[in-house]
Protein backbone atom coordinates (compact mmCIF):
# COMPACT_ATOMS: atom_id res chain seq x y z
CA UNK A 1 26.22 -11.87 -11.96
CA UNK A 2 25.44 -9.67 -9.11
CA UNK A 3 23.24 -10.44 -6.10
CA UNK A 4 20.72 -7.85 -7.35
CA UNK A 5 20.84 -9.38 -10.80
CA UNK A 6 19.90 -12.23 -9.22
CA UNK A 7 17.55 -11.53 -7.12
CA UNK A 8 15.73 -9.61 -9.93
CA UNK A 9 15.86 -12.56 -12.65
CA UNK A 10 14.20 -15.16 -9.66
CA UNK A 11 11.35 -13.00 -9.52
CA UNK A 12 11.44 -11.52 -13.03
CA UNK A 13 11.06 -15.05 -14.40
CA UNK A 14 7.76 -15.42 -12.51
CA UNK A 15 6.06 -13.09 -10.02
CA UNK A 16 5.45 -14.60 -6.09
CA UNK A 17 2.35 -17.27 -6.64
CA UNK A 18 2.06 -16.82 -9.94
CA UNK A 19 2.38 -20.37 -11.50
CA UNK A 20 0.69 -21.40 -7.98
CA UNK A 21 -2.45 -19.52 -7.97
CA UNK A 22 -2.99 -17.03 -10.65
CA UNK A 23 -5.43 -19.63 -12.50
CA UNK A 24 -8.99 -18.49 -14.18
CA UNK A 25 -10.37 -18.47 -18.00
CA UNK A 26 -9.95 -14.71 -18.53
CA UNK A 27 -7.14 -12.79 -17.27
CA UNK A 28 -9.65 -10.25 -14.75
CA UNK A 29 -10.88 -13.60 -13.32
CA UNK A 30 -7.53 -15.35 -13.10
CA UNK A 31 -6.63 -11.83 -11.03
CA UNK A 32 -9.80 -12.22 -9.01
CA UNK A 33 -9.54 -15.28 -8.13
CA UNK A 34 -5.73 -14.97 -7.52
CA UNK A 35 -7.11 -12.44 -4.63
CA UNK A 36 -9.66 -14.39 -3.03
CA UNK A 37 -7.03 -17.78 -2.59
CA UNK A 38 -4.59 -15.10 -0.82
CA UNK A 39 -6.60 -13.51 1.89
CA UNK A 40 -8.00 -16.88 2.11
CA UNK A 41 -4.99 -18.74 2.45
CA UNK A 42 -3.30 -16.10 4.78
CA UNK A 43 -6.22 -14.21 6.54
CA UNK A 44 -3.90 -11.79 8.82
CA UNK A 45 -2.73 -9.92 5.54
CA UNK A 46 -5.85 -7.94 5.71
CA UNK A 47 -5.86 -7.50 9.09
CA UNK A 48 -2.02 -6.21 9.20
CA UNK A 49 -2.40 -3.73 6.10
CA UNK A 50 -5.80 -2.04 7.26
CA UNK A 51 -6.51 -1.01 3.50
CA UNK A 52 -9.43 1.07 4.71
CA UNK A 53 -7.85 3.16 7.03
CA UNK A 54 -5.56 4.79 3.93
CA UNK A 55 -7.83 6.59 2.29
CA UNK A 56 -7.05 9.46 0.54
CA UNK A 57 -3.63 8.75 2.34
CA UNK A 58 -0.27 9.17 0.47
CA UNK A 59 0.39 5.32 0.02
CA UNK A 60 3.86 3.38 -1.06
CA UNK A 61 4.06 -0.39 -1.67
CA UNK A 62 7.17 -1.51 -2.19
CA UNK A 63 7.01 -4.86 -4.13
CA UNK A 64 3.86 -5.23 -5.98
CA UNK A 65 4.23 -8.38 -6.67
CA UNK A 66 0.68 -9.81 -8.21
CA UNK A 67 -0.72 -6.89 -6.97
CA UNK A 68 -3.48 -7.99 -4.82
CA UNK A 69 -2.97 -6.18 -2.20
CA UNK A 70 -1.91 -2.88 -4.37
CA UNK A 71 -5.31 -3.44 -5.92
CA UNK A 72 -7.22 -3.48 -2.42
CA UNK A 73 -5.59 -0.07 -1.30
CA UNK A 74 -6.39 1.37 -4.41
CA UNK A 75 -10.51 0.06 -3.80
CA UNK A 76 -9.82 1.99 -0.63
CA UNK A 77 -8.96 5.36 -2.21
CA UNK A 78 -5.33 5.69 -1.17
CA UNK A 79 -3.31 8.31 -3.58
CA UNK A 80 -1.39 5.14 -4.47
CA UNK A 81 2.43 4.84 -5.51
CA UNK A 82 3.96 1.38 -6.39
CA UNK A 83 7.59 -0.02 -7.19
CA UNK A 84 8.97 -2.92 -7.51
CA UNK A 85 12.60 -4.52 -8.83
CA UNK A 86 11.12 -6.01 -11.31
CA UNK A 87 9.26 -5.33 -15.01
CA UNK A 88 7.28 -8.07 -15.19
CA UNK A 89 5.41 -7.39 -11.65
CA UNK A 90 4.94 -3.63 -12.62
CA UNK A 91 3.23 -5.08 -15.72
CA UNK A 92 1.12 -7.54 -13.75
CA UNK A 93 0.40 -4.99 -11.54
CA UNK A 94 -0.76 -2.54 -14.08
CA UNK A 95 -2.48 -4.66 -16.26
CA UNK A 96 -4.95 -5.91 -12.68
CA UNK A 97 -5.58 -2.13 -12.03
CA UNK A 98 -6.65 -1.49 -15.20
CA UNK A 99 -8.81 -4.27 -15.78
CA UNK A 100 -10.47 -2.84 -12.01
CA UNK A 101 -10.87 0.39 -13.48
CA UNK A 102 -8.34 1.77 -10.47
CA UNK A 103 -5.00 3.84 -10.93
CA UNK A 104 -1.62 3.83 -9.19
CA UNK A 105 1.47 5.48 -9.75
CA UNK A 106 3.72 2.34 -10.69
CA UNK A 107 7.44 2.26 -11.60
CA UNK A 108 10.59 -0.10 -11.60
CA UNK A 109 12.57 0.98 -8.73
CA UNK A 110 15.35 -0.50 -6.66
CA UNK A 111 14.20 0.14 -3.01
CA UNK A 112 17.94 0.70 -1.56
CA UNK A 113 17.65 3.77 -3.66
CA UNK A 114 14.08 5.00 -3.87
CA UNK A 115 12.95 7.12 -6.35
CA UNK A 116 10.55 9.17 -4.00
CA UNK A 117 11.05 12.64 -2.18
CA UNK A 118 11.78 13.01 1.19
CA UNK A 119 9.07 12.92 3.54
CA UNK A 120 6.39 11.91 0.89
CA UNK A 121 4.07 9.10 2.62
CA UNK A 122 1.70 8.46 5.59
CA UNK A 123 2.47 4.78 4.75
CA UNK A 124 4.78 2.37 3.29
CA UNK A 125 3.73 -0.82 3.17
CA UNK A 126 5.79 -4.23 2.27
CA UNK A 127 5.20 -7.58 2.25
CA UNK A 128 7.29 -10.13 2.18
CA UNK A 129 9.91 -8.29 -0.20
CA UNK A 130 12.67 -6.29 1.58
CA UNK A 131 14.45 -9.62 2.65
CA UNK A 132 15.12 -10.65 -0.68
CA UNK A 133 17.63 -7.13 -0.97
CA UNK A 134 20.92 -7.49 -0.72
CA UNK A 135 21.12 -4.42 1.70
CA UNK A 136 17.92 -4.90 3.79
CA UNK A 137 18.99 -1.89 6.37
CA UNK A 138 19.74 0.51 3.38
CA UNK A 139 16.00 -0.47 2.52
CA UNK A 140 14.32 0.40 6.07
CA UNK A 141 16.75 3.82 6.15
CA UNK A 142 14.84 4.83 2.51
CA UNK A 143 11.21 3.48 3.88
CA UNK A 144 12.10 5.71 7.02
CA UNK A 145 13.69 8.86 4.36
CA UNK A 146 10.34 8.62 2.42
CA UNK A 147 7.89 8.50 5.58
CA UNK A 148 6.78 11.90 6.73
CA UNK A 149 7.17 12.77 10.17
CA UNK A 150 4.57 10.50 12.23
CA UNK A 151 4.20 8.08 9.03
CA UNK A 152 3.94 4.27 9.44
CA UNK A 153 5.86 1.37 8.07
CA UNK A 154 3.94 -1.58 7.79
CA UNK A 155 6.42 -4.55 7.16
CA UNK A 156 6.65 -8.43 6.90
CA UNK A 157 10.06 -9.85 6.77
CA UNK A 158 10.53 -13.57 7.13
CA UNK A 159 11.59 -14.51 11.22
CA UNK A 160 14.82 -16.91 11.05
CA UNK A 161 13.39 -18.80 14.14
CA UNK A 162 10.39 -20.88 12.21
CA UNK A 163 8.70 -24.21 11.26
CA UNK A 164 9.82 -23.68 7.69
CA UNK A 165 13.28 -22.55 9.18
CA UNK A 166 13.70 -25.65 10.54
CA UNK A 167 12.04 -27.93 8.30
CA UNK A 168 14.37 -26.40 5.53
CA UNK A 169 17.40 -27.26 7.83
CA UNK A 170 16.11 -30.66 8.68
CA UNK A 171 15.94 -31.29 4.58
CA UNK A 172 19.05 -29.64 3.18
CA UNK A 173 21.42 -29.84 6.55
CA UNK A 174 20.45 -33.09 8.82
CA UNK A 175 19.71 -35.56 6.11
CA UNK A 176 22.75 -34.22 4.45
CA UNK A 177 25.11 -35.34 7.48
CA UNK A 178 25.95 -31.26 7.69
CA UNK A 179 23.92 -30.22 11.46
CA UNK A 180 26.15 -27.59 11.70
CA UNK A 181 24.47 -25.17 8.81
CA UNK A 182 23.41 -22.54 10.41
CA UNK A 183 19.03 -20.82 9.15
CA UNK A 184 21.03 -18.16 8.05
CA UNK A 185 22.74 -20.60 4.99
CA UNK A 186 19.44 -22.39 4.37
CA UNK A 187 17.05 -19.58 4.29
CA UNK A 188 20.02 -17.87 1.52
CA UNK A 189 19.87 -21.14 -0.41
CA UNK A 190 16.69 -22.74 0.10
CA UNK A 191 14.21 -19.86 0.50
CA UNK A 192 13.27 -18.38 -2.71
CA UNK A 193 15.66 -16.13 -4.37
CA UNK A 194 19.60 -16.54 -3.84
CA UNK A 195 20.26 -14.76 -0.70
CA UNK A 196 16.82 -14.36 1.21
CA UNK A 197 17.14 -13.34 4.48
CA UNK A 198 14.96 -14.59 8.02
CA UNK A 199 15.43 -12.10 11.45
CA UNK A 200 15.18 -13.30 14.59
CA UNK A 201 12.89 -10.03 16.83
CA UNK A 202 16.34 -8.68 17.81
CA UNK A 203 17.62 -8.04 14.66
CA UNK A 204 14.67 -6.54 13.41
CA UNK A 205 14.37 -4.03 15.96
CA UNK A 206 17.69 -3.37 15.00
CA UNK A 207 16.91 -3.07 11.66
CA UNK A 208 14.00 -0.30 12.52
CA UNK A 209 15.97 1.07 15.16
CA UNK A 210 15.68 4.55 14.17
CA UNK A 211 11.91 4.35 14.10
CA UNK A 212 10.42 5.81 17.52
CA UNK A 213 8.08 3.31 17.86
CA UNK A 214 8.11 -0.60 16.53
CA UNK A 215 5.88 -2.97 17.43
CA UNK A 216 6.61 -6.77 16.32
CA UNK A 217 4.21 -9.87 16.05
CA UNK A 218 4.75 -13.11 14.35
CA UNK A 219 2.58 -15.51 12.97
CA UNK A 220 2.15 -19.39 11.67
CA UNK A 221 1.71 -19.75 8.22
CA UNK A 222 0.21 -22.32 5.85
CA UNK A 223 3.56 -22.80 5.54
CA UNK A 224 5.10 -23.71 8.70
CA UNK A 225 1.91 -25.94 9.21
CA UNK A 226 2.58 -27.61 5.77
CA UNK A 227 -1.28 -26.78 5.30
CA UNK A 228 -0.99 -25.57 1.42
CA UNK A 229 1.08 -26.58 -1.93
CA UNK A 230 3.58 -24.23 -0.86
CA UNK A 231 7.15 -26.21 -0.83
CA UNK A 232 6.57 -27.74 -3.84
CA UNK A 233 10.02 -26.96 -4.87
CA UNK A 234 11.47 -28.91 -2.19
CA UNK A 235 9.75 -32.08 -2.83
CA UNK A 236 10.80 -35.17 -1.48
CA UNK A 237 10.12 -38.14 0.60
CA UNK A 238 10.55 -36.18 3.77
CA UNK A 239 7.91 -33.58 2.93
CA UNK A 240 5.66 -36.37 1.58
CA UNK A 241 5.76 -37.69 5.00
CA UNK A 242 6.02 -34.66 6.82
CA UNK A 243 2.44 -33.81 5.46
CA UNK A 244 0.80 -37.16 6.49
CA UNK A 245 1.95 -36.93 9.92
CA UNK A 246 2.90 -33.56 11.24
CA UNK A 247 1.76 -32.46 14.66
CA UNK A 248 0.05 -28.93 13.69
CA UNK A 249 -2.01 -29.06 16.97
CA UNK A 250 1.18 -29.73 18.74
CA UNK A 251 2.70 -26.21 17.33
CA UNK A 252 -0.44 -23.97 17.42
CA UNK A 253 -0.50 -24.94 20.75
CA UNK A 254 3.14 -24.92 22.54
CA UNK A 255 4.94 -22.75 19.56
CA UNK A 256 2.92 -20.31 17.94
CA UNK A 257 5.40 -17.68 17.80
CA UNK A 258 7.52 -19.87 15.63
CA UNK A 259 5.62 -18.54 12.29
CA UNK A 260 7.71 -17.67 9.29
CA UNK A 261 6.15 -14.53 9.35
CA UNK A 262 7.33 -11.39 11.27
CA UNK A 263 4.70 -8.51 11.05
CA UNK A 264 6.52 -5.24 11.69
CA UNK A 265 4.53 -1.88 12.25
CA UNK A 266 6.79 1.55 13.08
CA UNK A 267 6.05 4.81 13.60
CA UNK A 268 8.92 7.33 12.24
């Protein structure tokens, strides 16, 4: 099996949070509700996307996921477009914005090769998705392709150099007697799908380096603070502990750049 293949049967078995949080009696509830745990839970989504500010703009999301946010730029009257790798988050997706009474363009695409003319978008927007391709820089060379001229990428890609970084290497490399693993190996074995990817700043303004303008911020997480059920998967008696007696106040105050999240905003 490929690395695609595999990458697209992680997140075709279940789409990002949906065992977690998609929870409700009826299916427009368990969406709603889905929605209001996410902005809740990570705040700075809202803030980074600036759904408002697209309307009536020509809008991509690549990687739909749950569609949460796809159904908050649709509320905001973007002329929406949507792909994603995988069937079952198109039909997620779809079934939300219908039950919303809002419309998108949605299709299965492969975003190293996307199905979109040149120069079609004011925005394209990602979060938390491009990491998982095998080819990451063949997907920010089609984001840029499909951008027009003065268009804006609006990006999150997972920063190597983070509390879950290193609490992942502290679980699968330290207690293992193996300190010499590099992030790179955990984040490709630990972090969701077979071969995820983390960047250190460098790296991604390499990876955007043909934008003319890219502005990078990271942030701490719920799960670099070990402040949600995320993890779950990795549960042991080191996480157990970890929860009970790890210093958040420590890191929001002496390494709050060491968030799992890097927010990425470029201007082609």
């Amino acid at each position: 099996m490929n690395a695609k293949q595999q990458v697209h049967d992680f997140w075709n078995e279940a789409s990002c949070g949906e065992d977690l949080y998609l929870k409700g009696e009826t299916l427009r509830q368990k969406y709603h509700r889905q929605g209001i745990e996410r902005y809740a839970l990570e705040p700075y989504i809202a803030d980074f996307a600036d759904f408002q500010s697209f309307a009536e703009r020509q809008v991509l999301e690549i990687g739909v996921g749950l569609g949460a946010d796809h159904q908050k730029f649709a509320e905001a009257h973007a002329n929406l477009h949507g792909c994603d790798l995988t069937e079952r988050a198109i039909e997620h997706t779809r079934e939300r914005l219908a039950l919303f009474s809002l419309r998108s363009e949605l299709r299965v695409a492969d975003a190293e090769n996307l199905p979109y003319e040149t120069g079609s978008f004011d925005l394209v927007y990602s979060w938390g998705v491009i990491h998982h391709s095998p080819d990451t820089q063949r997907v920010t060379d089609e984001i840029f392709r499909v951008l027009k001229p003065g268009g804006l990428a609006k990006i999150m890609i997972y920063h190597k150099h983070s509390w879950v970084g290193y609490l992942l290497w502290l679980r699968y490399a330290l207690a293992r007697g193996k300190p010499a693993t590099d992030l790179a190996a955990i984040y490709a074995k630990h972090l969701e799908s077979p071969g995820t990817k983390a960047y250190s700043k460098a790296e991604a303004q390499r990876l955007f380096a043909q934008f003319r303008q890219v502005s990078i911020k990271t942030v701490l997480t719920h799960a670099d603070l070990l402040a949600s059920q995320a993890g779950q998967r990795h549960r042991s008696w080191l996480l157990t502990v970890s929860r009970r007696l790890y210093p958040r106040w420590l890191i929001k105050t002496f390494f709050p750049e060491h968030g799992l999240y890097m927010m990425i905003s470029a201007i082609k």
